[in-house]
ModelCIF file with pLDDT and N, C-alpha, C, O atoms, coordinates in Angstrom:
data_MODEL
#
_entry.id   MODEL 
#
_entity.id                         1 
_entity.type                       polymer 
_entity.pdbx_number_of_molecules   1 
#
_entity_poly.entity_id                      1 
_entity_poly.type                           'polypeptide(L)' 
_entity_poly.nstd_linkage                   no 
_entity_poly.nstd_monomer                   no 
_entity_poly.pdbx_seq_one_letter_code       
;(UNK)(UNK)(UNK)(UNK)(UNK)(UNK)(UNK)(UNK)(UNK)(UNK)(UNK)(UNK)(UNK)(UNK)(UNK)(UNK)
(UNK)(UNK)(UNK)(UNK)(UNK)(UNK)(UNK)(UNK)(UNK)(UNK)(UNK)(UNK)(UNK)(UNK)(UNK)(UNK)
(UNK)(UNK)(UNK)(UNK)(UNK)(UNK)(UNK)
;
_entity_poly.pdbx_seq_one_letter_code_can   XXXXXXXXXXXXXXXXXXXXXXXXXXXXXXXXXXXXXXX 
_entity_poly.pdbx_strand_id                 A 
#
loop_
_entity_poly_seq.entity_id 
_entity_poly_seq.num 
_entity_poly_seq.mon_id 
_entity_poly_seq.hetero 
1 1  UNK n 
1 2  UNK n 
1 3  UNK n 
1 4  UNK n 
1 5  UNK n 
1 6  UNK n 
1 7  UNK n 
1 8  UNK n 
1 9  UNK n 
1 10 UNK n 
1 11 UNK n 
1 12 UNK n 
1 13 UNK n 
1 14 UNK n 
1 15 UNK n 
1 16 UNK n 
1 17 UNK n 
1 18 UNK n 
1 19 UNK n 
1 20 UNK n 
1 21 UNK n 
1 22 UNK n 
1 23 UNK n 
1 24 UNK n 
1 25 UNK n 
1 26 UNK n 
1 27 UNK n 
1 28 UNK n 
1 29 UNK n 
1 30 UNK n 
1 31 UNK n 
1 32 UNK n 
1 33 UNK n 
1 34 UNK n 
1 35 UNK n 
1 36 UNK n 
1 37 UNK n 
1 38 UNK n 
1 39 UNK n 
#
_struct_asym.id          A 
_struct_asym.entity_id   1 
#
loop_
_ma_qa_metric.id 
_ma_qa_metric.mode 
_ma_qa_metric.name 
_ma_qa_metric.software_group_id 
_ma_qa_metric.type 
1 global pLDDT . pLDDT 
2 local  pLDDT . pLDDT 
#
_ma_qa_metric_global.metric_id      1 
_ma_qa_metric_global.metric_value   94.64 
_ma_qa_metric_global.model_id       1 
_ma_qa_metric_global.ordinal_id     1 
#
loop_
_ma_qa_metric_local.label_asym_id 
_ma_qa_metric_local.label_comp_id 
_ma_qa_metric_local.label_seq_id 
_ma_qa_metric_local.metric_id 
_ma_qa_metric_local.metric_value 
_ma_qa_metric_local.model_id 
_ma_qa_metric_local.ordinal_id 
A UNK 1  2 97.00 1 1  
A UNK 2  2 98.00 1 2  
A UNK 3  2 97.00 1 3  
A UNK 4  2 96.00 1 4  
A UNK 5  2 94.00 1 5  
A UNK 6  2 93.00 1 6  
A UNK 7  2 94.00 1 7  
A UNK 8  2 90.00 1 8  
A UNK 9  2 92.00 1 9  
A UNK 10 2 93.00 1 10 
A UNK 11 2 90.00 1 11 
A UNK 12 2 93.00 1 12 
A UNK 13 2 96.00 1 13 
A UNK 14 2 96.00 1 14 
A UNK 15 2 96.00 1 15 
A UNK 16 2 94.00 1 16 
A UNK 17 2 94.00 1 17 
A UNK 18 2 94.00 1 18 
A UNK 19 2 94.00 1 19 
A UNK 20 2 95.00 1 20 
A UNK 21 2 95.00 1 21 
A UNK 22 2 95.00 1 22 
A UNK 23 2 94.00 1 23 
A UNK 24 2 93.00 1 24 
A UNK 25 2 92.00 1 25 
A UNK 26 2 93.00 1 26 
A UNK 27 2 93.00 1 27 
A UNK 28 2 94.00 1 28 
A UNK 29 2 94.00 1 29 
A UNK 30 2 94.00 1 30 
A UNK 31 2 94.00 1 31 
A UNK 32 2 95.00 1 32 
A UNK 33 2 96.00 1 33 
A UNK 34 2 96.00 1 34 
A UNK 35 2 98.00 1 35 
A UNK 36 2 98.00 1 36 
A UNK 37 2 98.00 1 37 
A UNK 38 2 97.00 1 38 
A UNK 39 2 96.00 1 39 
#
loop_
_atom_site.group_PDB 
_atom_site.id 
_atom_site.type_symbol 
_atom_site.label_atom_id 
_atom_site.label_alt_id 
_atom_site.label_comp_id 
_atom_site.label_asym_id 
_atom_site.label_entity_id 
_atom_site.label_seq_id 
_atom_site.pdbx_PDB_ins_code 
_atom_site.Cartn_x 
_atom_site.Cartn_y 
_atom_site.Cartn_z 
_atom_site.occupancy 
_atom_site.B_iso_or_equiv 
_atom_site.pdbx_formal_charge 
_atom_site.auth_seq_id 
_atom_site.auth_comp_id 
_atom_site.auth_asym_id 
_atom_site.auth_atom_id 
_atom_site.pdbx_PDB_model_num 
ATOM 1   N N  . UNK A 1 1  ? 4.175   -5.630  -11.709 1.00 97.00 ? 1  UNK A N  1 
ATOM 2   C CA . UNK A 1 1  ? 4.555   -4.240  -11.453 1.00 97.00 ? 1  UNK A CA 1 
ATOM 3   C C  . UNK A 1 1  ? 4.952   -4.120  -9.995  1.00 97.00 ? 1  UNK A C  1 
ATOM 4   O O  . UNK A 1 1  ? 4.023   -4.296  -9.206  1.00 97.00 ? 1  UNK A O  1 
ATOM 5   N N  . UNK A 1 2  ? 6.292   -3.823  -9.411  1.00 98.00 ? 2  UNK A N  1 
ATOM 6   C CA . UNK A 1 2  ? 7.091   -3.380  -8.117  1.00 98.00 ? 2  UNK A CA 1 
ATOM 7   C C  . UNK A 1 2  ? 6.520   -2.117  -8.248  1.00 98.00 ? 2  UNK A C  1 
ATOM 8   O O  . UNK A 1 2  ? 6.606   -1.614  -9.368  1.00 98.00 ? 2  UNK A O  1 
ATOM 9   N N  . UNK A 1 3  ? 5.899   -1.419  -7.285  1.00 97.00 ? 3  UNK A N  1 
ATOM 10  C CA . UNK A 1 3  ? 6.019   -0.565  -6.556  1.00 97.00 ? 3  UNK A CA 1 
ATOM 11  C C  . UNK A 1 3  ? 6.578   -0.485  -5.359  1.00 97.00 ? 3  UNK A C  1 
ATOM 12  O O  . UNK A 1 3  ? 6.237   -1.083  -4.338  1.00 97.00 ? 3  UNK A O  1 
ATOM 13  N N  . UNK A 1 4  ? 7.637   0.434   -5.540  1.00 96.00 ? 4  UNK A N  1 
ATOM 14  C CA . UNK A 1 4  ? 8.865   0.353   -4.700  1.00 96.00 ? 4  UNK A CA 1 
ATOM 15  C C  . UNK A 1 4  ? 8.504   1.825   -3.411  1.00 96.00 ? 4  UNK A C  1 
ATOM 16  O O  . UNK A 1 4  ? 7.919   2.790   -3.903  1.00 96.00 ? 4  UNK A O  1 
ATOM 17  N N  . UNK A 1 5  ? 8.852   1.906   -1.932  1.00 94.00 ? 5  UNK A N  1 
ATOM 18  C CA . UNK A 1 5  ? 8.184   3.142   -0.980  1.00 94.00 ? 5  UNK A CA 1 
ATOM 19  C C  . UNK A 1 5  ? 9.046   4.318   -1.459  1.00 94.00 ? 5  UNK A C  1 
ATOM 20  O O  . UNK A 1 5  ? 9.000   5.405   -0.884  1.00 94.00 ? 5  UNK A O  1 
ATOM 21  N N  . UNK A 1 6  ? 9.978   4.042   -2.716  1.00 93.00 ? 6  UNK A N  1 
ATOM 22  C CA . UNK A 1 6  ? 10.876  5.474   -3.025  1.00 93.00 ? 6  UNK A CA 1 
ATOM 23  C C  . UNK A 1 6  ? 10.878  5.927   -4.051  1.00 93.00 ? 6  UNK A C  1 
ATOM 24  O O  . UNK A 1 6  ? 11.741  6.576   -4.642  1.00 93.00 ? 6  UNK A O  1 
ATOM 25  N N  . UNK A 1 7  ? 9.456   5.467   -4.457  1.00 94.00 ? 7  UNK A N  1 
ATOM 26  C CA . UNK A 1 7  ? 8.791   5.976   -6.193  1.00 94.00 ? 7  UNK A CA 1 
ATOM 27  C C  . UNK A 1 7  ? 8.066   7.328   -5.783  1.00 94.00 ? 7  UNK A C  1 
ATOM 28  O O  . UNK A 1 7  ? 6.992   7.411   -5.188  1.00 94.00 ? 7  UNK A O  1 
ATOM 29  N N  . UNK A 1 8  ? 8.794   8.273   -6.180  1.00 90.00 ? 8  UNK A N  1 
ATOM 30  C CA . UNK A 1 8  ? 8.635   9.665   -6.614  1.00 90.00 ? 8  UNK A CA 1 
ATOM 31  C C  . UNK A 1 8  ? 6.733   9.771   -6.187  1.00 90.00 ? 8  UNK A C  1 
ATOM 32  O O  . UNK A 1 8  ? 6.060   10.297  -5.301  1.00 90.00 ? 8  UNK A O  1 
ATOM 33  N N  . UNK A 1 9  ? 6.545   9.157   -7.087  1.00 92.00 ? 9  UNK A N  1 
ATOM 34  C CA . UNK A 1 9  ? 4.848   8.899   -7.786  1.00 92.00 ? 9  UNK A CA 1 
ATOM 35  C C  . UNK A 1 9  ? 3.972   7.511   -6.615  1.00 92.00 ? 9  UNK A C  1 
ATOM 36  O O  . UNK A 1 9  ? 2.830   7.157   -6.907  1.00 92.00 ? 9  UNK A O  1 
ATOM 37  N N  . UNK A 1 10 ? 4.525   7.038   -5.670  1.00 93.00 ? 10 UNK A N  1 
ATOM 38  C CA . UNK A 1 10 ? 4.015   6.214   -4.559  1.00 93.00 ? 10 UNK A CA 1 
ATOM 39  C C  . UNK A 1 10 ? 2.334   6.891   -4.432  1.00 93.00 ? 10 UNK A C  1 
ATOM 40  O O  . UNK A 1 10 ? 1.427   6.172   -4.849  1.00 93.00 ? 10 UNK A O  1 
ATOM 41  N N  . UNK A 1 11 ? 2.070   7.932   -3.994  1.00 90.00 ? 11 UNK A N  1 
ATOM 42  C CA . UNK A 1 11 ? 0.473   7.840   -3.613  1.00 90.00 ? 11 UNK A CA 1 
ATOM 43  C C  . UNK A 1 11 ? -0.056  7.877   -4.564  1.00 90.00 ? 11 UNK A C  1 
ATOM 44  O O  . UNK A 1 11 ? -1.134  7.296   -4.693  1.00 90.00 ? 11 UNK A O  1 
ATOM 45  N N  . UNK A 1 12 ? 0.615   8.697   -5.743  1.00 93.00 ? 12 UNK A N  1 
ATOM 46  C CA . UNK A 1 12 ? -0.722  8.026   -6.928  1.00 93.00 ? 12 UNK A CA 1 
ATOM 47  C C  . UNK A 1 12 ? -0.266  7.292   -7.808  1.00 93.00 ? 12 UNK A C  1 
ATOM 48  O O  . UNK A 1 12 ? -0.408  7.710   -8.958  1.00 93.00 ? 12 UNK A O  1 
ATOM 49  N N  . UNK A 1 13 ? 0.375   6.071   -7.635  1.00 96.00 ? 13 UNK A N  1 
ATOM 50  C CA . UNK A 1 13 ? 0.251   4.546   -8.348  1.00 96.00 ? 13 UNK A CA 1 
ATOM 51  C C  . UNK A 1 13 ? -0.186  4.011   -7.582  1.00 96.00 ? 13 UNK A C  1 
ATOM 52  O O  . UNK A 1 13 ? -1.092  3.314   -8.040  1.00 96.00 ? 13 UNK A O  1 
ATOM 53  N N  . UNK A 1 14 ? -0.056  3.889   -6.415  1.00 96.00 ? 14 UNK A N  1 
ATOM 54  C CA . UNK A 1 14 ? -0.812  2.882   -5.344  1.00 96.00 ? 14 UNK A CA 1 
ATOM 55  C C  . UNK A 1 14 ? -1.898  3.025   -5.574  1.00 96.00 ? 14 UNK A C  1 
ATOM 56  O O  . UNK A 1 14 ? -2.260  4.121   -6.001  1.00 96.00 ? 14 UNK A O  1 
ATOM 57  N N  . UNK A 1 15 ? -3.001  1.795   -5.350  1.00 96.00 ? 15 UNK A N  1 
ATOM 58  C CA . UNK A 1 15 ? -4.435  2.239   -4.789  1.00 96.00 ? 15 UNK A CA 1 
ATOM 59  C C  . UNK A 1 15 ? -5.236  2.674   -3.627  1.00 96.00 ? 15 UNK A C  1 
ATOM 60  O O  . UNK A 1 15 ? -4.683  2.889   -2.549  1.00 96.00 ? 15 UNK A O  1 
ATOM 61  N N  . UNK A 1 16 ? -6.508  2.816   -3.786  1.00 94.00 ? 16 UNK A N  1 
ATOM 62  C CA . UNK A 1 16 ? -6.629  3.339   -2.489  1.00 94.00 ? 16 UNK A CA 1 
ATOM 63  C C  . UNK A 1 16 ? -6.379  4.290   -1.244  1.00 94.00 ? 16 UNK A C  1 
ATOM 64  O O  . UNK A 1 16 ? -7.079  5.286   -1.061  1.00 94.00 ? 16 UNK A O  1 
ATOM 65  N N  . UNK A 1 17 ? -5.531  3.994   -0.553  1.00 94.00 ? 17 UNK A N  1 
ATOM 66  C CA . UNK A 1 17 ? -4.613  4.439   0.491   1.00 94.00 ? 17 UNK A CA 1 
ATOM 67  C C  . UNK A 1 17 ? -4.066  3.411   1.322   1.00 94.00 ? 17 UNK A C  1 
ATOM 68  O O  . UNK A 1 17 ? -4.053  2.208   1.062   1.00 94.00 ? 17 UNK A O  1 
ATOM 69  N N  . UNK A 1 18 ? -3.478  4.149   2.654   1.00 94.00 ? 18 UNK A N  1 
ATOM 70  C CA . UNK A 1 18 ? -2.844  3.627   3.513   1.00 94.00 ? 18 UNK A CA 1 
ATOM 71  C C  . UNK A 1 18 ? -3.587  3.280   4.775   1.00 94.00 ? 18 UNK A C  1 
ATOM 72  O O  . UNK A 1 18 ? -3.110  3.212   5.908   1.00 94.00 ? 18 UNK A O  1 
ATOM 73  N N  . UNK A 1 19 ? -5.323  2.991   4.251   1.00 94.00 ? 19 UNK A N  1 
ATOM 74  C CA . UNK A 1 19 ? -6.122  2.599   5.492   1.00 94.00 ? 19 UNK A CA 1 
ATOM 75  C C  . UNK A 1 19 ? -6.398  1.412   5.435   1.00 94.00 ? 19 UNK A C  1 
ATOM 76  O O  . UNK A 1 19 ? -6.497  0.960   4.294   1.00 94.00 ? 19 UNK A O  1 
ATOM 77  N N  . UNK A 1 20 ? -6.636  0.411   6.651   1.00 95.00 ? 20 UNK A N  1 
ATOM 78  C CA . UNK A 1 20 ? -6.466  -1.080  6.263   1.00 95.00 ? 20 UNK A CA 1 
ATOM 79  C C  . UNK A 1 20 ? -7.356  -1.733  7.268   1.00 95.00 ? 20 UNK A C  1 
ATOM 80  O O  . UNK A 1 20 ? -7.346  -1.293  8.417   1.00 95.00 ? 20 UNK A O  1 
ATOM 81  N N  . UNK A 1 21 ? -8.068  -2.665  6.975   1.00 95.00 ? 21 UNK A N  1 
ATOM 82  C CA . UNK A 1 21 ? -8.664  -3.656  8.311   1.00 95.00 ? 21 UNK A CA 1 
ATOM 83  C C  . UNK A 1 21 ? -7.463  -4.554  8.328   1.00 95.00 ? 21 UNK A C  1 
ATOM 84  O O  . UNK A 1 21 ? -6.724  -4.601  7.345   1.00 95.00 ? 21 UNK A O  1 
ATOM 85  N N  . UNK A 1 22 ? -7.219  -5.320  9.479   1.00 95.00 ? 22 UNK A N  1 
ATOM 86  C CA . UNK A 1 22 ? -5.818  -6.321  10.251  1.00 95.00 ? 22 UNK A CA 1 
ATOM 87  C C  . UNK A 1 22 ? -6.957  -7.434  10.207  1.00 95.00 ? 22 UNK A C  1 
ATOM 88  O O  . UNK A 1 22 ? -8.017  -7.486  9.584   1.00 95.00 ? 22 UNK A O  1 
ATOM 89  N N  . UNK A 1 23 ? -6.354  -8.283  11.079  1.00 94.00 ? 23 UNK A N  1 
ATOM 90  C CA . UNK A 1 23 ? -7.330  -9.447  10.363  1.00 94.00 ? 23 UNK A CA 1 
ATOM 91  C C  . UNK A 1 23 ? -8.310  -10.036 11.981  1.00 94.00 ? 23 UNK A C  1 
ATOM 92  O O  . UNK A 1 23 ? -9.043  -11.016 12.118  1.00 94.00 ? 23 UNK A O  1 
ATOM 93  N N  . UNK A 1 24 ? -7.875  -8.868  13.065  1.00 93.00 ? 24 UNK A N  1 
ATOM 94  C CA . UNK A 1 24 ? -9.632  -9.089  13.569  1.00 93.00 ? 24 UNK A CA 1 
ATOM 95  C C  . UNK A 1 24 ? -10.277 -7.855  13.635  1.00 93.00 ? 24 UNK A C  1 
ATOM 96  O O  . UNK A 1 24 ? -10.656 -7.439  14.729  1.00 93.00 ? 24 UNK A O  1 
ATOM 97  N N  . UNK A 1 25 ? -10.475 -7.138  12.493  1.00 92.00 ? 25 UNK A N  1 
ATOM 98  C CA . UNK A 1 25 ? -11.269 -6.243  12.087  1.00 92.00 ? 25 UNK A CA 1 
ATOM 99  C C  . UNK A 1 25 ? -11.296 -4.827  12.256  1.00 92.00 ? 25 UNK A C  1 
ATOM 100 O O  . UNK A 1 25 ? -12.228 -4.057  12.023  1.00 92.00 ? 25 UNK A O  1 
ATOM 101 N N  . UNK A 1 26 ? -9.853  -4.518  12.807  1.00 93.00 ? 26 UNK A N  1 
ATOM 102 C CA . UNK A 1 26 ? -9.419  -3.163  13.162  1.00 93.00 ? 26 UNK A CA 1 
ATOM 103 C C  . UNK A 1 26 ? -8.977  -2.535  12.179  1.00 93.00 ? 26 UNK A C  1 
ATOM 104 O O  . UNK A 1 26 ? -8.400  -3.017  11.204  1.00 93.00 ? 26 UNK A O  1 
ATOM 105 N N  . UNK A 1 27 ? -9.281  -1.186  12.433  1.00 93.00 ? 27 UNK A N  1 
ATOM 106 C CA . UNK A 1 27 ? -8.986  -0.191  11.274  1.00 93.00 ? 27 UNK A CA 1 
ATOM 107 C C  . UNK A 1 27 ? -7.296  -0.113  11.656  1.00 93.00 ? 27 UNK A C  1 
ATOM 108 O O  . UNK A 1 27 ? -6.774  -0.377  12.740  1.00 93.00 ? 27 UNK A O  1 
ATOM 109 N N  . UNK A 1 28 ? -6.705  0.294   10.516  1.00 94.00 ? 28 UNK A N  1 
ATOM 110 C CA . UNK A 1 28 ? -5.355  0.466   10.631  1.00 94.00 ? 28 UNK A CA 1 
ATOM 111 C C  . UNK A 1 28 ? -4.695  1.330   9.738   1.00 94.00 ? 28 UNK A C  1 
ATOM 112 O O  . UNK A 1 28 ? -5.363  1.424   8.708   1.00 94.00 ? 28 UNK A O  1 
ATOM 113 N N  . UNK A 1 29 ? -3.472  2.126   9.691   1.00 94.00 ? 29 UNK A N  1 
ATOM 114 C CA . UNK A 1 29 ? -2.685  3.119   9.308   1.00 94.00 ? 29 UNK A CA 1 
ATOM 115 C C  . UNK A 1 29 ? -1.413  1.827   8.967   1.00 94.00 ? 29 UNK A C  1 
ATOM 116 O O  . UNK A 1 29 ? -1.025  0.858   9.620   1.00 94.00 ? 29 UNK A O  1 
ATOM 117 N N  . UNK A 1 30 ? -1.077  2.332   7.761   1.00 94.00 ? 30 UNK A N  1 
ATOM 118 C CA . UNK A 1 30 ? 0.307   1.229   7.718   1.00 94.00 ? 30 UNK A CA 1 
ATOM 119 C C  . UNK A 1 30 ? 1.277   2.214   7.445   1.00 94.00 ? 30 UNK A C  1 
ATOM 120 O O  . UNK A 1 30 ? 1.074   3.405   7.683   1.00 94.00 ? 30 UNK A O  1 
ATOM 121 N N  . UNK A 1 31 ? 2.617   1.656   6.817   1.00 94.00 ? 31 UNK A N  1 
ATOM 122 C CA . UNK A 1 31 ? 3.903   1.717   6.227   1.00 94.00 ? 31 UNK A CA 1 
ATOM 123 C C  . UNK A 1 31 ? 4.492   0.688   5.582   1.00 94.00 ? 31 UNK A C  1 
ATOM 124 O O  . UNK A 1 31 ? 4.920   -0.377  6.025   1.00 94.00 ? 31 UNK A O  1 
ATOM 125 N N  . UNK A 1 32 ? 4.467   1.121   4.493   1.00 95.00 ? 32 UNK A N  1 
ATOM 126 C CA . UNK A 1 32 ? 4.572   -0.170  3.136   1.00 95.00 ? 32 UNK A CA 1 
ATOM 127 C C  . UNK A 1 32 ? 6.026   -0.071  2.903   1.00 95.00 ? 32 UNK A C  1 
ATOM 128 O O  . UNK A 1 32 ? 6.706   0.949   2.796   1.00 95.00 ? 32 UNK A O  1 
ATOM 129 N N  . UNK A 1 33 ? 6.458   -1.567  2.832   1.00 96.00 ? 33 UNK A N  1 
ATOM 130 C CA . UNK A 1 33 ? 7.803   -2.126  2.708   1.00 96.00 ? 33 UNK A CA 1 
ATOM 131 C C  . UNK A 1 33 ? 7.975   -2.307  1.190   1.00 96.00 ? 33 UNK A C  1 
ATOM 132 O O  . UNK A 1 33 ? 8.978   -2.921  0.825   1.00 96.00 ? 33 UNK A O  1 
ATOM 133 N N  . UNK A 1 34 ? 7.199   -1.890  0.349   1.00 96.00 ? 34 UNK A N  1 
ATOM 134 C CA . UNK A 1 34 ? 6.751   -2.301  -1.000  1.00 96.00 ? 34 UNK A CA 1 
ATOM 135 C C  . UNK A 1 34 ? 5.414   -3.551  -1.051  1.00 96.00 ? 34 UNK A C  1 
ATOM 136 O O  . UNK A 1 34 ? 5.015   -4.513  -0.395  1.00 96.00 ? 34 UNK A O  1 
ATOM 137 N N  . UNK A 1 35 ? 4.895   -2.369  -2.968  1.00 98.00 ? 35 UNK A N  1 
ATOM 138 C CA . UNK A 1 35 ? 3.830   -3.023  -3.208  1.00 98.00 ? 35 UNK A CA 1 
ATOM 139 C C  . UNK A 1 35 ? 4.090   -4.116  -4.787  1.00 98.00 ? 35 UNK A C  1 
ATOM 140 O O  . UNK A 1 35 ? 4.854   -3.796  -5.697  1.00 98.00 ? 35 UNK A O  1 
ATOM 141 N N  . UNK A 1 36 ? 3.323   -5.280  -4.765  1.00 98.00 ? 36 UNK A N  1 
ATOM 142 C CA . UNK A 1 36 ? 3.368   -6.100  -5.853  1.00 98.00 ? 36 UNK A CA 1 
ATOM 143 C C  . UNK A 1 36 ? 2.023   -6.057  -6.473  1.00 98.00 ? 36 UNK A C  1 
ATOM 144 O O  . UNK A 1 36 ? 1.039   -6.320  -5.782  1.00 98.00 ? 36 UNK A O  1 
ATOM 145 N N  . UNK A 1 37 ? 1.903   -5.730  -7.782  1.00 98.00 ? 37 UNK A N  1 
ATOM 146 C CA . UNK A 1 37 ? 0.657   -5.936  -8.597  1.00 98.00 ? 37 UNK A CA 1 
ATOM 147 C C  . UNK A 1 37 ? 0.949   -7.134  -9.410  1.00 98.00 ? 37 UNK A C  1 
ATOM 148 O O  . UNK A 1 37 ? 2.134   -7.362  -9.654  1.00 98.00 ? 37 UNK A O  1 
ATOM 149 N N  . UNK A 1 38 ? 0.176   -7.816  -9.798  1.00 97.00 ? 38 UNK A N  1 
ATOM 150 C CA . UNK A 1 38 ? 0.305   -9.285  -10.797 1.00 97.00 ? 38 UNK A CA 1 
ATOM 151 C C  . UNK A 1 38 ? -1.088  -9.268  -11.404 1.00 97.00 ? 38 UNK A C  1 
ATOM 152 O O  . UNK A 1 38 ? -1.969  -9.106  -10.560 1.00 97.00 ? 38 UNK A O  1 
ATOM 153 N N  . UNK A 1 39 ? -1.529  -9.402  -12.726 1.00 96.00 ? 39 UNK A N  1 
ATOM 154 C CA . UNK A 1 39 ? -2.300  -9.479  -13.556 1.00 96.00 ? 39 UNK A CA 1 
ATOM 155 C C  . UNK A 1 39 ? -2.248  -11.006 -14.543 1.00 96.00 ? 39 UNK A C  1 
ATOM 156 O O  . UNK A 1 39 ? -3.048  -11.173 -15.464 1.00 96.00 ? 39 UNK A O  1 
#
């Protein structure tokens, strides 16, 4: 499943939100280039 940033429906198919730890442990705000789900 593409979730694409110009889906009508973006905050509620996504999960979560747009809050994030970076990878030395900072909180973060993003902007998604697109999301990929795989099952």
């Amino acid at each position: 499943y593409h979730l694409t940033p110009s889906n009508t429906y973006l905050n509620e198919l996504m999960p979560g939100s747009f809050l994030a730890t970076n990878a030395t442990g900072n909180a973060r705000a993003m902007e998604t280039f697109g999301m990929l789900h795989v099952q």
